[in-house]
PDB file of N, CA and C in Angstrom:
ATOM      1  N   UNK A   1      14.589  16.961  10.552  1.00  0.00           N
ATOM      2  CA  UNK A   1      13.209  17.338  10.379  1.00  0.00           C
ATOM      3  C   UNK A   1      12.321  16.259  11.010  1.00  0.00           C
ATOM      4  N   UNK A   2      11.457  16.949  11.945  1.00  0.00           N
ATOM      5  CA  UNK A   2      10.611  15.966  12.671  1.00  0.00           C
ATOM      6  C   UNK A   2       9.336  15.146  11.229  1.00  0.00           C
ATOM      7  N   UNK A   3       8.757  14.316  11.677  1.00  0.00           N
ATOM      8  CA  UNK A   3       7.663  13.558  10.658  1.00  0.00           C
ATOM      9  C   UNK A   3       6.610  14.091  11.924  1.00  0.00           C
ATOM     10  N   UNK A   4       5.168  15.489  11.190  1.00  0.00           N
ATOM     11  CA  UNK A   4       4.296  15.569  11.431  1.00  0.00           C
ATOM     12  C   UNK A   4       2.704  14.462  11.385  1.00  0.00           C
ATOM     13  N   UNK A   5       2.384  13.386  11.520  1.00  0.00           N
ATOM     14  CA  UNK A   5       1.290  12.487  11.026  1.00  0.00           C
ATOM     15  C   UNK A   5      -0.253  13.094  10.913  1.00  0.00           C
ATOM     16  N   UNK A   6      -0.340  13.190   9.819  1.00  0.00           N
ATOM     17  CA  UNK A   6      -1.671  14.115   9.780  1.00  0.00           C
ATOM     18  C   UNK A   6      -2.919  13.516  10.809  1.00  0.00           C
ATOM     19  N   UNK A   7      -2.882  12.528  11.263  1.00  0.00           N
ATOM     20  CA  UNK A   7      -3.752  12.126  12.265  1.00  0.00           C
ATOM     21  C   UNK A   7      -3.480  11.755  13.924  1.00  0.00           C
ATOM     22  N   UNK A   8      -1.952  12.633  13.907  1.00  0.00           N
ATOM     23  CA  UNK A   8      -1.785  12.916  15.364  1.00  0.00           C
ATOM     24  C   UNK A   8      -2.214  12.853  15.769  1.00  0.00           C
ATOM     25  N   UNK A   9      -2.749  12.200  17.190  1.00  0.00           N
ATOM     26  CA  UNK A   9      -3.042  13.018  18.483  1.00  0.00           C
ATOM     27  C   UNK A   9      -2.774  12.188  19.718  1.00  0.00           C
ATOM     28  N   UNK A  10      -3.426  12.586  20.958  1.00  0.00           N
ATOM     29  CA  UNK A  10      -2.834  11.906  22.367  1.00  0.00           C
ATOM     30  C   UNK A  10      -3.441  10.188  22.375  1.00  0.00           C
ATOM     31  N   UNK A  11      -4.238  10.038  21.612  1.00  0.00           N
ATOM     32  CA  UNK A  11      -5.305   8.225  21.318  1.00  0.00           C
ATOM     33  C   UNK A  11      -4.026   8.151  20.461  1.00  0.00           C
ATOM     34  N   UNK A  12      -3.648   8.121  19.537  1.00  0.00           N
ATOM     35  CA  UNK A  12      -2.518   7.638  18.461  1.00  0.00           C
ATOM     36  C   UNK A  12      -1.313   7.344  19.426  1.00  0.00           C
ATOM     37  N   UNK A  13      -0.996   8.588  19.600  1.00  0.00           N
ATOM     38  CA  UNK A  13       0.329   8.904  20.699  1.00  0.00           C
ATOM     39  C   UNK A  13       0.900   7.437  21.991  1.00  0.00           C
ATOM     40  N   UNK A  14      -0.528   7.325  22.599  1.00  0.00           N
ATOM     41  CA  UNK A  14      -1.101   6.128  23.545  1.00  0.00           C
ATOM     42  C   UNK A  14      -0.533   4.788  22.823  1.00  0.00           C
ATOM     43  N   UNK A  15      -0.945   4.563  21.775  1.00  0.00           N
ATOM     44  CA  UNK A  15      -1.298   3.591  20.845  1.00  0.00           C
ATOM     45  C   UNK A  15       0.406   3.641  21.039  1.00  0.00           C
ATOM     46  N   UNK A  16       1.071   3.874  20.163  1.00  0.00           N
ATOM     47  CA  UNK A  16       2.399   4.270  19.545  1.00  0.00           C
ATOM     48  C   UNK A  16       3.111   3.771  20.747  1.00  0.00           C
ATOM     49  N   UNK A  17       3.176   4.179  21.982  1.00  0.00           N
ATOM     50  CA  UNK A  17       3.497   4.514  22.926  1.00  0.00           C
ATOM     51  C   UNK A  17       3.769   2.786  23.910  1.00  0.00           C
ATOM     52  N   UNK A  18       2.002   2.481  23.263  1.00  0.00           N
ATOM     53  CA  UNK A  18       2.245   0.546  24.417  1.00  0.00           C
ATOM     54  C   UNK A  18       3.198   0.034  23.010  1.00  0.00           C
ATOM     55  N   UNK A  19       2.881   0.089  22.048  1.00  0.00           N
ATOM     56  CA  UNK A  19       3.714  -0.561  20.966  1.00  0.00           C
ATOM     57  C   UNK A  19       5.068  -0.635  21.534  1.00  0.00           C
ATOM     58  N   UNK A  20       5.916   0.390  21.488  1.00  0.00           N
ATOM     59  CA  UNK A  20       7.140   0.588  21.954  1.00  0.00           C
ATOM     60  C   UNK A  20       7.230   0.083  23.276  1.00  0.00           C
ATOM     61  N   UNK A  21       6.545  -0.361  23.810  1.00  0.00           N
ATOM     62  CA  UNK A  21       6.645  -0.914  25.452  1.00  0.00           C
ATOM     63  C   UNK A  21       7.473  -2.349  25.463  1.00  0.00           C
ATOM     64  N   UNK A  22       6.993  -3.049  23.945  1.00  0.00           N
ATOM     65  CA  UNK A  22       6.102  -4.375  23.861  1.00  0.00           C
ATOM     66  C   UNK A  22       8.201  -4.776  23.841  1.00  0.00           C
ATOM     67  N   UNK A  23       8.679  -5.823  24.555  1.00  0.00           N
ATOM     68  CA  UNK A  23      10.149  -5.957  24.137  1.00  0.00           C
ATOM     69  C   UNK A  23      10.273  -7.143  23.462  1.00  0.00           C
ATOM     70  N   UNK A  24       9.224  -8.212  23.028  1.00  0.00           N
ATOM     71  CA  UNK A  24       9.679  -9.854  22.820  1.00  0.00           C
ATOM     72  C   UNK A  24       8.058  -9.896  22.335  1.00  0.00           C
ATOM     73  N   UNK A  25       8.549 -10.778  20.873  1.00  0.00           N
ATOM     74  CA  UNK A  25       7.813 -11.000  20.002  1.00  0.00           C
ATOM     75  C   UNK A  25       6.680 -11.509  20.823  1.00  0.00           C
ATOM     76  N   UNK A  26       6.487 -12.432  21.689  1.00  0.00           N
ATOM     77  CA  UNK A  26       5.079 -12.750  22.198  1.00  0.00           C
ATOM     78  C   UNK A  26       4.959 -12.007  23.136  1.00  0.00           C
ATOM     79  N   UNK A  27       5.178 -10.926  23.066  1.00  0.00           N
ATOM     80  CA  UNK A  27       4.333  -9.360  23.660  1.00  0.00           C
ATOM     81  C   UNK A  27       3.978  -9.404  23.098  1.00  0.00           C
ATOM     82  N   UNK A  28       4.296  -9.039  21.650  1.00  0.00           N
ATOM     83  CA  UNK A  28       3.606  -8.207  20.729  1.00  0.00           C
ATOM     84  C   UNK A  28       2.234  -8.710  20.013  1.00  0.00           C
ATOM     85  N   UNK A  29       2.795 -10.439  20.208  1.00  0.00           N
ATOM     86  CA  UNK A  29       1.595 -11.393  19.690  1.00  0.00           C
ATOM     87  C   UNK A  29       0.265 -11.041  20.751  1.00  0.00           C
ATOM     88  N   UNK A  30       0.469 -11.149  21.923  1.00  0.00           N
ATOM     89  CA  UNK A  30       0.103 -11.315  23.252  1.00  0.00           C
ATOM     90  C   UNK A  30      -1.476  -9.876  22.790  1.00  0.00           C
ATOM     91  N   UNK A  31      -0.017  -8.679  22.971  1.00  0.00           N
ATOM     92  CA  UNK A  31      -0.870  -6.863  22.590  1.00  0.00           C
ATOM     93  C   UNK A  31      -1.950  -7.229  21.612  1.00  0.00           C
ATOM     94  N   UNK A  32      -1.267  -7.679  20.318  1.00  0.00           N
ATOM     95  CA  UNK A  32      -1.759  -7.905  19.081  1.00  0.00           C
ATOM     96  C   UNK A  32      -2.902  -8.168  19.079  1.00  0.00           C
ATOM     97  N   UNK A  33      -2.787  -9.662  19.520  1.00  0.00           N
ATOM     98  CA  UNK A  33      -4.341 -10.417  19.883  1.00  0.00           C
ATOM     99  C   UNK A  33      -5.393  -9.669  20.622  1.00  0.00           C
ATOM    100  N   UNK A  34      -5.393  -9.066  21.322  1.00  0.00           N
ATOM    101  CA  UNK A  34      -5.679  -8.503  22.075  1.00  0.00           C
ATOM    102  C   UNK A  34      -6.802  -7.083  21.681  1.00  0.00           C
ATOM    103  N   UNK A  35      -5.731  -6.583  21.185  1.00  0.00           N
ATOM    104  CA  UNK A  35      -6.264  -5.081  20.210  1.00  0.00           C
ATOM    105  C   UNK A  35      -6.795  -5.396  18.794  1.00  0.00           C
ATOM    106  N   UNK A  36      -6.350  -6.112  18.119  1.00  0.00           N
ATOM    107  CA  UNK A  36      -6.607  -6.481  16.421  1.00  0.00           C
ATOM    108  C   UNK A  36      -7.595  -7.697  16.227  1.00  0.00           C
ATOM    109  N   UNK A  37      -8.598  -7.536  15.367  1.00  0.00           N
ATOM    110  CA  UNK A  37      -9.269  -8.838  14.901  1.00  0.00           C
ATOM    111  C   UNK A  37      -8.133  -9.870  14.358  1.00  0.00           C
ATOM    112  N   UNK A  38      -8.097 -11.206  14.219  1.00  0.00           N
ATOM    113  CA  UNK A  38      -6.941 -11.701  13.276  1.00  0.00           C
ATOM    114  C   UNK A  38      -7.153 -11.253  11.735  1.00  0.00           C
ATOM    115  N   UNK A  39      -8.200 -10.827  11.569  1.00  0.00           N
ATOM    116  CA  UNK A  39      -7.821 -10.282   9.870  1.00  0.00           C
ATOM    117  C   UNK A  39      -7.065  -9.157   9.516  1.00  0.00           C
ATOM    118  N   UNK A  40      -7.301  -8.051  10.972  1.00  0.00           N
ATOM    119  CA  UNK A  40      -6.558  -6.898  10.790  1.00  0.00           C
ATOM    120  C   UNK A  40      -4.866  -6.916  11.065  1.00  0.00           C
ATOM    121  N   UNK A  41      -4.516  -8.137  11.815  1.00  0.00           N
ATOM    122  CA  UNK A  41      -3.237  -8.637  12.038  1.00  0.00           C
ATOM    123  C   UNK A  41      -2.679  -9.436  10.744  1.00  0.00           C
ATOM    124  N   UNK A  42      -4.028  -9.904   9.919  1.00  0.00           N
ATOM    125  CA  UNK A  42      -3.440 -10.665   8.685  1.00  0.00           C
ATOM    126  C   UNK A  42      -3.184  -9.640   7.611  1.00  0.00           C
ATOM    127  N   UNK A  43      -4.258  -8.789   7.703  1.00  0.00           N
ATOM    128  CA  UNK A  43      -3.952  -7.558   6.474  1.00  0.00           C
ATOM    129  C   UNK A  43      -2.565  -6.876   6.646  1.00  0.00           C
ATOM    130  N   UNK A  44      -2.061  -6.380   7.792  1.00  0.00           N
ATOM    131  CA  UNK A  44      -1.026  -6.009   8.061  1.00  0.00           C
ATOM    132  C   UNK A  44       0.263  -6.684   7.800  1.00  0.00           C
ATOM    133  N   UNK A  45      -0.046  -7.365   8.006  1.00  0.00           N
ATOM    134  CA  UNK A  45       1.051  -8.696   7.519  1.00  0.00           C
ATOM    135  C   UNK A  45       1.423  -9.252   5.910  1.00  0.00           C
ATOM    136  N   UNK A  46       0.223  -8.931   5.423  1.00  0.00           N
ATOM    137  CA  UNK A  46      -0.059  -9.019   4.065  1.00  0.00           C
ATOM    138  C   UNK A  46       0.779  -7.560   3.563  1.00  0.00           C
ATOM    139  N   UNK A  47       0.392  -6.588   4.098  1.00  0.00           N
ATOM    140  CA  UNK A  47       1.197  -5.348   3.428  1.00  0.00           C
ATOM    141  C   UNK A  47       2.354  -5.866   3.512  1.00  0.00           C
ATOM    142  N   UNK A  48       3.215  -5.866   4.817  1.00  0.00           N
ATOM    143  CA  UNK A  48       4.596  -5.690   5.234  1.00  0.00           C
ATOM    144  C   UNK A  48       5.337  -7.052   3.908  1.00  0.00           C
ATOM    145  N   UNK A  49       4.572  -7.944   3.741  1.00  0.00           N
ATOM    146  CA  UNK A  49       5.405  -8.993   3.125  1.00  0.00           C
ATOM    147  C   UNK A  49       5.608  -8.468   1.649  1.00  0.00           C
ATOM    148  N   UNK A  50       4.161  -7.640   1.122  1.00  0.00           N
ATOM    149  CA  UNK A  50       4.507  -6.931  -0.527  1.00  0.00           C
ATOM    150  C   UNK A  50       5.089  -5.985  -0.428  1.00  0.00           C
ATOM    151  N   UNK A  51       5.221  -5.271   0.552  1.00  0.00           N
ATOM    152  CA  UNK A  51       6.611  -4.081   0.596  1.00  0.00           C
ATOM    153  C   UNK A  51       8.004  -4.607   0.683  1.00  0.00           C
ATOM    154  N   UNK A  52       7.875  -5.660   1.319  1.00  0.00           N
ATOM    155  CA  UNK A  52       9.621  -6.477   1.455  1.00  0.00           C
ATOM    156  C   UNK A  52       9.138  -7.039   0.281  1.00  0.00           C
ATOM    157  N   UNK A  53       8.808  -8.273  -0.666  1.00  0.00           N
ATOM    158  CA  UNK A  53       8.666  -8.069  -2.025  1.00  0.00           C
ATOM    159  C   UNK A  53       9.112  -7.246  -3.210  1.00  0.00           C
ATOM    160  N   UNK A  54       8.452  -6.264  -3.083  1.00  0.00           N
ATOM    161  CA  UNK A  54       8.665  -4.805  -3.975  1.00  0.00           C
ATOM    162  C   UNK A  54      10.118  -4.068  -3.299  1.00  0.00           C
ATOM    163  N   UNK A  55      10.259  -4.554  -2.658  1.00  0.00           N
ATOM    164  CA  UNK A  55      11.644  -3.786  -2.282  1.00  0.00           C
ATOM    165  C   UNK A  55      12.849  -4.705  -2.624  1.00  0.00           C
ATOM    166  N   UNK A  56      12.574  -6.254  -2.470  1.00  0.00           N
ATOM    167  CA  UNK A  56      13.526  -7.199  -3.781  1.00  0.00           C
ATOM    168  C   UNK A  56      13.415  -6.797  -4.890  1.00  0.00           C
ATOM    169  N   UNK A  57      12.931  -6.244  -5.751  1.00  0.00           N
ATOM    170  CA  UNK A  57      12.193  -6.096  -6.664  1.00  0.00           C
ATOM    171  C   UNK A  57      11.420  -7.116  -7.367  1.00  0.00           C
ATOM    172  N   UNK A  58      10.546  -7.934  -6.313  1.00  0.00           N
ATOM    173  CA  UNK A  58      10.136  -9.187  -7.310  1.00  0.00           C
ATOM    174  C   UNK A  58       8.734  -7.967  -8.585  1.00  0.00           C
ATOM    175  N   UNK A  59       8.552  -8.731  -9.019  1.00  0.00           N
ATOM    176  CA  UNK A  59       7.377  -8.005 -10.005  1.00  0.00           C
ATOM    177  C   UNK A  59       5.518  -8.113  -9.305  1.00  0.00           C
ATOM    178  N   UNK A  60       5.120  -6.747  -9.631  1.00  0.00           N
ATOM    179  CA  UNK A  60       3.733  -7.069  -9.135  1.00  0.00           C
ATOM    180  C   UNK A  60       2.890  -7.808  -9.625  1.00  0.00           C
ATOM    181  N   UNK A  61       3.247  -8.716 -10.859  1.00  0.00           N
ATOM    182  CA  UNK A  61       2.436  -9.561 -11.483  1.00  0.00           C
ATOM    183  C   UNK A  61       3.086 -10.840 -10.617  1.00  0.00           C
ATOM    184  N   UNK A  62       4.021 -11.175 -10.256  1.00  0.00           N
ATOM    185  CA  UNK A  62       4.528 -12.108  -9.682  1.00  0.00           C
ATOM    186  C   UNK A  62       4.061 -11.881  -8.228  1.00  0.00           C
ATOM    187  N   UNK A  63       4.041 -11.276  -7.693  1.00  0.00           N
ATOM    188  CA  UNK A  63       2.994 -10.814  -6.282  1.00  0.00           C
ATOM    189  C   UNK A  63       1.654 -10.979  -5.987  1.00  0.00           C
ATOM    190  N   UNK A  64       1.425 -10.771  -7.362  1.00  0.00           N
ATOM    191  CA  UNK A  64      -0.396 -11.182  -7.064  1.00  0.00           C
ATOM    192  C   UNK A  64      -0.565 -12.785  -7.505  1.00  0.00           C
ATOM    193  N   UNK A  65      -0.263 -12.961  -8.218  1.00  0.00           N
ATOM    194  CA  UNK A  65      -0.787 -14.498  -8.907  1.00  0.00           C
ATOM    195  C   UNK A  65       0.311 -15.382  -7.456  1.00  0.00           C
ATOM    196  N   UNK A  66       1.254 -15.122  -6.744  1.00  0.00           N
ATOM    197  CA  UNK A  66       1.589 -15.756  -5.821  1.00  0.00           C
ATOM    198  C   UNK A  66       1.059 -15.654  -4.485  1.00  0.00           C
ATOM    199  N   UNK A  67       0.788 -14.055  -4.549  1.00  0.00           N
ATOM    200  CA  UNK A  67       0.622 -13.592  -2.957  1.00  0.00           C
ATOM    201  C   UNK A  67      -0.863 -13.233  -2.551  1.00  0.00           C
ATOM    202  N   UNK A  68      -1.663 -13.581  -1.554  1.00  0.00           N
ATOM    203  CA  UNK A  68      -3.011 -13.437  -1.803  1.00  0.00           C
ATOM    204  C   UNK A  68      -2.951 -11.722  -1.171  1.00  0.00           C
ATOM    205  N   UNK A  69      -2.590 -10.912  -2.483  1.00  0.00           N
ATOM    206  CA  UNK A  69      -2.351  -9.280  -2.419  1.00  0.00           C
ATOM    207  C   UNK A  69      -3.171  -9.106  -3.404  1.00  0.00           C
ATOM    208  N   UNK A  70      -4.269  -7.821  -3.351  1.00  0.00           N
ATOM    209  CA  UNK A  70      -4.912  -7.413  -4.420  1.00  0.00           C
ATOM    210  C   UNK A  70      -3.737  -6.760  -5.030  1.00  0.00           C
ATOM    211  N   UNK A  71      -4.292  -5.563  -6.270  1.00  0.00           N
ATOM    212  CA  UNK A  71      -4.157  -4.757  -7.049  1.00  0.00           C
ATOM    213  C   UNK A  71      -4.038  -3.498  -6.438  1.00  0.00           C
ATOM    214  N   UNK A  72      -4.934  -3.384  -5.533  1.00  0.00           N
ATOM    215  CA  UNK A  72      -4.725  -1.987  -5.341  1.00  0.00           C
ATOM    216  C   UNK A  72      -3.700  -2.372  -3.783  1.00  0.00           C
ATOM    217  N   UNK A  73      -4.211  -3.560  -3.158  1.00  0.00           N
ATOM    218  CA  UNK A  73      -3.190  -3.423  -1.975  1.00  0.00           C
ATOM    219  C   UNK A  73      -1.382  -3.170  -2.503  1.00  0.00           C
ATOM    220  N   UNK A  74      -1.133  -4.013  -3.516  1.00  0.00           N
ATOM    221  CA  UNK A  74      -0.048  -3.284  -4.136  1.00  0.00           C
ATOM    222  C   UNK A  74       0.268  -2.701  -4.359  1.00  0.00           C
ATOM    223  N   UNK A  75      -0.384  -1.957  -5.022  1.00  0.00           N
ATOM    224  CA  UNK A  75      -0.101  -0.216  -5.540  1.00  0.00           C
ATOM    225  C   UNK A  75      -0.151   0.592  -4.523  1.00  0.00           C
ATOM    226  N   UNK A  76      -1.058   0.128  -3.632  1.00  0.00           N
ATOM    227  CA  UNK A  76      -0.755   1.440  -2.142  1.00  0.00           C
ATOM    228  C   UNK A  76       0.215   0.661  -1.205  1.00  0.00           C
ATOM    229  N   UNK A  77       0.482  -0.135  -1.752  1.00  0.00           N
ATOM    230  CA  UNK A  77       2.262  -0.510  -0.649  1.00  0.00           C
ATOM    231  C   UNK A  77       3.555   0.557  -1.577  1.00  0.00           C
ATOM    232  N   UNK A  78       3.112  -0.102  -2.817  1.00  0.00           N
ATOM    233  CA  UNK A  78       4.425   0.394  -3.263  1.00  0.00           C
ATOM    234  C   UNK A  78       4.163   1.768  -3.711  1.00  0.00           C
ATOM    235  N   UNK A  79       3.064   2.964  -3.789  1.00  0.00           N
ATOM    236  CA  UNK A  79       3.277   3.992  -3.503  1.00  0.00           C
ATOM    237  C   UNK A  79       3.806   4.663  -2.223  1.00  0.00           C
ATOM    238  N   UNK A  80       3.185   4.065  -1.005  1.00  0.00           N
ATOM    239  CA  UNK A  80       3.855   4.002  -0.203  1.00  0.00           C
ATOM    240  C   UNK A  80       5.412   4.116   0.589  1.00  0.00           C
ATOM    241  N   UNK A  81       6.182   2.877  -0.648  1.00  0.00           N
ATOM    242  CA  UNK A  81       7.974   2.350  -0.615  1.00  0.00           C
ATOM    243  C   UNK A  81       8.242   3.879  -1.403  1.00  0.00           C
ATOM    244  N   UNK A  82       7.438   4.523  -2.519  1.00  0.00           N
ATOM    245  CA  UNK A  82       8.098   5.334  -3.330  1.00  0.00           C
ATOM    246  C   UNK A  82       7.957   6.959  -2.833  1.00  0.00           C
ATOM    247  N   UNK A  83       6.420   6.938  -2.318  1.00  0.00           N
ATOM    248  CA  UNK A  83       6.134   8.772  -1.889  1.00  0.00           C
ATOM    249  C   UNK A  83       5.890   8.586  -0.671  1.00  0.00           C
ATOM    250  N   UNK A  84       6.278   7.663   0.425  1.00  0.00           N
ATOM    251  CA  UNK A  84       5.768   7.881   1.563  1.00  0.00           C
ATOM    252  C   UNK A  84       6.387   8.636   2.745  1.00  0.00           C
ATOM    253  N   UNK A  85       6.348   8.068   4.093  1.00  0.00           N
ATOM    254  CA  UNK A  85       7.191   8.733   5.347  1.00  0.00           C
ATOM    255  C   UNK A  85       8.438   7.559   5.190  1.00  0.00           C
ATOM    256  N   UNK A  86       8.398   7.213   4.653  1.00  0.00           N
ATOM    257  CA  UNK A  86      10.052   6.140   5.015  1.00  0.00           C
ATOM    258  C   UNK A  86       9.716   5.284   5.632  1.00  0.00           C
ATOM    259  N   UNK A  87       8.998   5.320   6.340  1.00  0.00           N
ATOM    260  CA  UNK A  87       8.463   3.930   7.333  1.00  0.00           C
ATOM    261  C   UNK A  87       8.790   2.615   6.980  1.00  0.00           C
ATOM    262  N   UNK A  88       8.888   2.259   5.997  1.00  0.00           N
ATOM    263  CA  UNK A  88       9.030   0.949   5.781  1.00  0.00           C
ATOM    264  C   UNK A  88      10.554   0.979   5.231  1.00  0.00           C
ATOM    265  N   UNK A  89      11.110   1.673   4.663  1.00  0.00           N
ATOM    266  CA  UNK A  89      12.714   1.596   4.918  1.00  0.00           C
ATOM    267  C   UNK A  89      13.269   1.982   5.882  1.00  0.00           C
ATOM    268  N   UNK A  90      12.365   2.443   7.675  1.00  0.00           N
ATOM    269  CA  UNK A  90      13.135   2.196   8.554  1.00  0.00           C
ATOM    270  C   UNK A  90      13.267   0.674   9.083  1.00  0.00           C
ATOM    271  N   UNK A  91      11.864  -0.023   9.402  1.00  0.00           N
ATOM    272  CA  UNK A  91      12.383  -0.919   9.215  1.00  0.00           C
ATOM    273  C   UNK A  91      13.025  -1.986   8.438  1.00  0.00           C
ATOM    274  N   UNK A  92      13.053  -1.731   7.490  1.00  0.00           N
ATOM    275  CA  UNK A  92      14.275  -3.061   6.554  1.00  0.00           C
ATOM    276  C   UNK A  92      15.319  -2.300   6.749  1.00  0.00           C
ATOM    277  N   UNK A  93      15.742  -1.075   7.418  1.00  0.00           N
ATOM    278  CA  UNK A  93      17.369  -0.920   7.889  1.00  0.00           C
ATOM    279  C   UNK A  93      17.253  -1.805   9.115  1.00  0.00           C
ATOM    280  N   UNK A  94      16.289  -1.883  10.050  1.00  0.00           N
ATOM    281  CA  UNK A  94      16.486  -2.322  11.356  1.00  0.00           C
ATOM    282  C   UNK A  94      16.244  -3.657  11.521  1.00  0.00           C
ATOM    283  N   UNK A  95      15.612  -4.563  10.761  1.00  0.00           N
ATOM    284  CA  UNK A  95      15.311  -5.834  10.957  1.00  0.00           C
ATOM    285  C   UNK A  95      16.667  -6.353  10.155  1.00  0.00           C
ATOM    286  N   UNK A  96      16.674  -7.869  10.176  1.00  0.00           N
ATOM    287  CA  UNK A  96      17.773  -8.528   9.477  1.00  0.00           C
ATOM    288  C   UNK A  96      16.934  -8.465   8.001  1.00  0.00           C
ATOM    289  N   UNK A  97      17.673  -8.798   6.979  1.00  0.00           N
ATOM    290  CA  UNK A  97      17.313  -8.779   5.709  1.00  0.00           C
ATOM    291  C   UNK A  97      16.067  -9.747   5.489  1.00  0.00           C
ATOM    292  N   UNK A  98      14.965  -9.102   4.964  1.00  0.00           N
ATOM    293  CA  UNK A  98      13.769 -10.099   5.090  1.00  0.00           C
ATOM    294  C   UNK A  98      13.840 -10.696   3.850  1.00  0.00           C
ATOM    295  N   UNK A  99      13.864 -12.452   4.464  1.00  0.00           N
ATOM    296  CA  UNK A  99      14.019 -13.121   3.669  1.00  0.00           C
ATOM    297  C   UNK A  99      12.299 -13.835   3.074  1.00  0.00           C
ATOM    298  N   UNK A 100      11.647 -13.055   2.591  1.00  0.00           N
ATOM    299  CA  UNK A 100      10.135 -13.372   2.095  1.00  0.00           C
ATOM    300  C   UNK A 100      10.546 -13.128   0.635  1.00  0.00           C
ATOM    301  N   UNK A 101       9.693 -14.770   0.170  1.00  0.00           N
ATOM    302  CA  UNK A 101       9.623 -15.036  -1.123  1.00  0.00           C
ATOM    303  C   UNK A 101       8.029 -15.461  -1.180  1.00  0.00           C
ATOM    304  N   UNK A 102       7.861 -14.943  -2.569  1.00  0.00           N
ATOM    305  CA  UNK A 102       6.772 -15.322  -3.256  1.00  0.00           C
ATOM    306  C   UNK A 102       6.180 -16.540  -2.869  1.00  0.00           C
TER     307      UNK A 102
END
């Protein structure tokens, strides 16, 4: 079964598209910088580390008082890990085991 994204289209597609181009981490830094404010590269970064978190199972009280993660950024990661597209358990099949601690 294909994954439909309710905000498809050929601008997304584009987007999606240089991503997958990018082969070595300072591409991606390189793209990154480039396209993203550094806060929107930090917010992102901020998710990915409370989803690998919540997927150790550390606790969300132990996430926030450690991790500068709100309340709700938590809860929409880990609704996310629980009702989402899989996205984030494709990559923790594909990366090496992320080793992020609190």
């Amino acid at each position: 079964m294909l994954f439909e994204a309710k905000y498809a289209n050929a601008d997304v597609d584009l987007l999606y598209d240089a991503v997958l181009s990018l082969k070595t981490r300072e591409e991606c830094y390189r793209f990154f910088d480039d396209l993203c404010t550094i806060k929107e590269i930090q917010d992102m970064a901020s998710r990915l580390k409370v989803a690998c978190l919540l997927h150790a199972k550390v606790s969300s009280q132990i996430i926030q008082t450690q991790v500068a993660a709100s309340t709700s950024t938590i809860g929409r990661v880990n609704r996310s890990l629980r009702y989402g597209a899989e996205g984030y358990d494709i990559v923790f099949d594909r990366i090496k085991k992320p080793t992020v601690r609190p």
